[in-house]
Protein backbone atom coordinates (compact mmCIF):
# COMPACT_ATOMS: atom_id res chain seq x y z
CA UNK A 1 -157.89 23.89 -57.34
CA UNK A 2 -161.17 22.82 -57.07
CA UNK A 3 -161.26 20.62 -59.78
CA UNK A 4 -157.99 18.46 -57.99
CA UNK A 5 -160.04 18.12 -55.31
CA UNK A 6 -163.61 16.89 -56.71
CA UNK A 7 -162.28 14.98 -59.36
CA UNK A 8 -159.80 11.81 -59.14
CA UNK A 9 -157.97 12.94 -62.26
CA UNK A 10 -157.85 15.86 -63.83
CA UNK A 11 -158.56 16.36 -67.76
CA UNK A 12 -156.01 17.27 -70.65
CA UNK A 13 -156.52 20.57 -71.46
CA UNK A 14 -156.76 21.24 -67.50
CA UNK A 15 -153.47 19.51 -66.55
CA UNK A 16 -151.79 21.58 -69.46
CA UNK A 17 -152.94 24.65 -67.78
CA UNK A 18 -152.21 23.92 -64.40
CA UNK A 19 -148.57 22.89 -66.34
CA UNK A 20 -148.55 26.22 -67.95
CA UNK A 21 -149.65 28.66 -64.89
CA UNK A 22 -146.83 27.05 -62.91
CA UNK A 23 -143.93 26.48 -65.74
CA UNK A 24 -141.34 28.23 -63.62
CA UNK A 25 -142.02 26.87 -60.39
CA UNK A 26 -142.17 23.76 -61.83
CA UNK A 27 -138.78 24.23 -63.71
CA UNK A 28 -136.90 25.43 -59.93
CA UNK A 29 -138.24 22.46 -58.58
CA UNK A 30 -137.24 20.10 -61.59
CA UNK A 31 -133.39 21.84 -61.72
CA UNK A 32 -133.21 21.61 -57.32
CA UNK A 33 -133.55 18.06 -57.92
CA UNK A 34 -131.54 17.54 -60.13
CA UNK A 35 -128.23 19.48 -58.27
CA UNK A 36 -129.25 17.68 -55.53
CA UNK A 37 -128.29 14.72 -57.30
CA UNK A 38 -125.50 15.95 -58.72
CA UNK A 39 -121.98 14.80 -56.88
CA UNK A 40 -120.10 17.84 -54.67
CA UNK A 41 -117.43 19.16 -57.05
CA UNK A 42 -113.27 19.89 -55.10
CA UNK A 43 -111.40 17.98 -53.61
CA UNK A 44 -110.11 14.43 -54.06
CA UNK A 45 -112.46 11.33 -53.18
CA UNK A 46 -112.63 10.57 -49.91
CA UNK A 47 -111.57 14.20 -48.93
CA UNK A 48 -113.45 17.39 -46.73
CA UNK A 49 -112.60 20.08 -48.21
CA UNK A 50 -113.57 22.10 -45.20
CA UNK A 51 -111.40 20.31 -43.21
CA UNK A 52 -108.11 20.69 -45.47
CA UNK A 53 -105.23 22.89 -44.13
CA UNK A 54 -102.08 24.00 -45.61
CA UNK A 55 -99.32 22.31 -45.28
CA UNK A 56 -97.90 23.43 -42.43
CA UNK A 57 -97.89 26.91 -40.41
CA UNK A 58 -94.14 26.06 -39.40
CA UNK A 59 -93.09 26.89 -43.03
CA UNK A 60 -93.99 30.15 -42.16
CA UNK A 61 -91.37 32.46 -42.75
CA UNK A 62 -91.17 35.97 -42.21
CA UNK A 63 -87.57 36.56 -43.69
CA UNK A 64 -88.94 34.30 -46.81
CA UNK A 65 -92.17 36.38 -46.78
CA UNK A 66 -90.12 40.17 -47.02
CA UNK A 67 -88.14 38.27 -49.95
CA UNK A 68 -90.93 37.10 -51.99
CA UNK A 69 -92.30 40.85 -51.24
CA UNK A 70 -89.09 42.40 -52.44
CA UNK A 71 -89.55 40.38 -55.46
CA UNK A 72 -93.01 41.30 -56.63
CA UNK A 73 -92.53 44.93 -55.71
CA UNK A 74 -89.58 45.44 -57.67
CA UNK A 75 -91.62 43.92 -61.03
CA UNK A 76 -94.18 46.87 -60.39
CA UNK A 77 -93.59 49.90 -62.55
CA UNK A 78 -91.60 52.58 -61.26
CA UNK A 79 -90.42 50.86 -57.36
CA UNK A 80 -86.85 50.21 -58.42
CA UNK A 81 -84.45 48.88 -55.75
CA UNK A 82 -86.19 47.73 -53.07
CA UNK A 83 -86.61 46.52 -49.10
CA UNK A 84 -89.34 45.40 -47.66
CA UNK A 85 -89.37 44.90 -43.09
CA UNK A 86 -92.61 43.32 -42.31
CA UNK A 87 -93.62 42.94 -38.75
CA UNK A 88 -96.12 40.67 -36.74
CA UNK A 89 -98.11 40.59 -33.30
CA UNK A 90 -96.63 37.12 -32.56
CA UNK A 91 -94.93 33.55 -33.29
CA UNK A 92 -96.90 31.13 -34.77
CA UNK A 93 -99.56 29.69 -32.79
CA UNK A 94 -100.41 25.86 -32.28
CA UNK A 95 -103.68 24.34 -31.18
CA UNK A 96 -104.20 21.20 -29.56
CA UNK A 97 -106.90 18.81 -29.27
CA UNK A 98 -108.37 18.60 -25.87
CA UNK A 99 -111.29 16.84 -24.26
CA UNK A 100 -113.35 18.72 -21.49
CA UNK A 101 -115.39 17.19 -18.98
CA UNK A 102 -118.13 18.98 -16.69
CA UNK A 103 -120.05 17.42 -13.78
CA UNK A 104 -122.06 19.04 -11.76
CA UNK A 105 -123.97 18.06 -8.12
CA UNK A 106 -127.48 18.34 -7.15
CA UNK A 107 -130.46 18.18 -9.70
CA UNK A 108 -130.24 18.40 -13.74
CA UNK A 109 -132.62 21.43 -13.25
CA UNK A 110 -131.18 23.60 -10.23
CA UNK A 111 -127.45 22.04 -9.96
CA UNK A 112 -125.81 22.94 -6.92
CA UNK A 113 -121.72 22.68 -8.23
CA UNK A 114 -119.82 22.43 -11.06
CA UNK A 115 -116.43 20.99 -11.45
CA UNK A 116 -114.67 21.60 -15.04
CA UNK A 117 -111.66 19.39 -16.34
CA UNK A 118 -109.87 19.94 -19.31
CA UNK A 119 -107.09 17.06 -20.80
CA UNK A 120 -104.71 17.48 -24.17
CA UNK A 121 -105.24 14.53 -25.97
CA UNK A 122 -102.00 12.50 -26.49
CA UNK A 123 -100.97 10.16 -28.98
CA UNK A 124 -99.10 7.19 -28.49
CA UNK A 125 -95.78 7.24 -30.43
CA UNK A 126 -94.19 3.87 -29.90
CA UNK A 127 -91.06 4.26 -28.88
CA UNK A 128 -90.87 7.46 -28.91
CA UNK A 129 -93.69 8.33 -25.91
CA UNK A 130 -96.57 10.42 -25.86
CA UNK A 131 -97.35 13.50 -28.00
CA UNK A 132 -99.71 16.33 -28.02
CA UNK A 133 -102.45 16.03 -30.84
CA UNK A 134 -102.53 19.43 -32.67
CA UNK A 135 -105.06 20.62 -34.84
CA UNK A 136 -104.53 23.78 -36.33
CA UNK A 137 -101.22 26.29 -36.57
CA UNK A 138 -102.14 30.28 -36.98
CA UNK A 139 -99.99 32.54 -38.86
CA UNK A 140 -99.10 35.47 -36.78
CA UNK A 141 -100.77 38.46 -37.30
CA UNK A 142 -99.02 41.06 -39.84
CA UNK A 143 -98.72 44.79 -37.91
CA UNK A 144 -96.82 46.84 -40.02
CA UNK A 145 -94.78 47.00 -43.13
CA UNK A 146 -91.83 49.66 -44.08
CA UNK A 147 -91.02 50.00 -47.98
CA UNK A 148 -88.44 51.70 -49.30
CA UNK A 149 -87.76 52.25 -52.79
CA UNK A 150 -86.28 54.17 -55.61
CA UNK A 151 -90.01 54.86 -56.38
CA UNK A 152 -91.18 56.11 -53.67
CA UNK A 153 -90.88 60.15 -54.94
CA UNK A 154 -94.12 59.31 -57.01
CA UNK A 155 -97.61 59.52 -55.51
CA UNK A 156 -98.44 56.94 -57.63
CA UNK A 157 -95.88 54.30 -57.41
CA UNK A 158 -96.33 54.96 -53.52
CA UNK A 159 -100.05 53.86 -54.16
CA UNK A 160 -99.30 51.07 -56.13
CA UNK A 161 -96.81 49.46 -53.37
CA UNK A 162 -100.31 50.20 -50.69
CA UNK A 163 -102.20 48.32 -52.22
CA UNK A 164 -99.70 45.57 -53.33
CA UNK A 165 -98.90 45.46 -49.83
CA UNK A 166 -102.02 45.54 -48.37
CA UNK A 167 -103.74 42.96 -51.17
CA UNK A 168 -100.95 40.38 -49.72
CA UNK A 169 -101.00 41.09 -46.34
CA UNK A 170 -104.32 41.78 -45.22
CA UNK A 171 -102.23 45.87 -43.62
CA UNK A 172 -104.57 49.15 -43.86
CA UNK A 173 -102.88 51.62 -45.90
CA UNK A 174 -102.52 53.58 -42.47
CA UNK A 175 -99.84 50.47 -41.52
CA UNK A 176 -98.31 50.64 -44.62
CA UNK A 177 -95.14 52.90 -44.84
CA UNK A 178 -93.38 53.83 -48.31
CA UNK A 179 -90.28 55.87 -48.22
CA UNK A 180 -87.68 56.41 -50.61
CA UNK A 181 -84.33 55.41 -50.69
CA UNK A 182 -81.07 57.63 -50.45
CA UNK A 183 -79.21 57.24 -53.62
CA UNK A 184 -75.86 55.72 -52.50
């Protein structure tokens, strides 16, 4: 390092060592660039993808969800006939945009009082009046589930159905409940 120092430019046979004692730094550096260059990759122009949300939370069905269940259980080797009850926590939640305000009394470094103010943004409709601006609708937690199926006599059908059930609804086994069904 000397020698970069001392010298304005550094020979040949030095700068090809220097190149060669440092290849792979030099290559980590050289490919950084170059994917910092590089255009982001999802999502249409013009779009955040961090910032995209499904459709709509109101779609949400939980009779539509059991069905769909019922369905792709009753593909799965060994389940048979079968009916799926699903239960959640809650309805679907909706959250609105809101500005808050503080002000306080008395210095910036020892205030004295604070007073706290919190407003749901509206949007002007015309014609129709004012409404709420929402920004996000939450699926209602899943709590339990109850299977029953032809299957269900087979330890290993039973597991199959856990874990089908569990992959698609985020349940524990332990919430998960497989029995079988009377033959009728």
């Amino acid at each position: 390092m000397r020698t970069i120092l001392n010298k304005k430019m550094l020979p040949p046979v030095k700068l090809m060592e220097l190149i060669s004692k440092y290849r792979f730094v030099l290559l980590m550096v050289a490919v950084g660039i170059l994917l910092m260059m590089l255009p982001s990759f999802g999502g249409e122009k013009g779009q955040d993808t961090r910032t995209a949300q499904p459709e709509s939370a109101a779609d949400f069905s939980l009779g539509q969800t059991q069905k769909e269940l019922e369905e792709i259980l009753s593909d799965i080797d060994g389940v048979g006939r079968v009916h799926v009850m699903l239960t959640v926590a809650s309805g679907t939640q909706r959250v609105y945009q809101s500005d808050r305000e503080i002000s306080y009394s008395g210095p910036a470094s020892t205030p004295e009082d604070y007073t706290s103010t919190t407003q749901t943004v509206l949007l002007d409709r015309s014609g129709s009046g004012d409404e709420a601006l929402q920004t996000q609708e939450i699926y209602p937690p899943y709590v339990g589930a109850l299977v029953v199926c032809d299957g269900a006599g087979d330890s290993g059908t039973v597991l199959k159905i856990k874990e089908a059930v569990s992959v698609l609804t985020g349940l524990g086994s332990d919430c998960i409940s497989v029995a079988r069904r009377t033959e009728s």
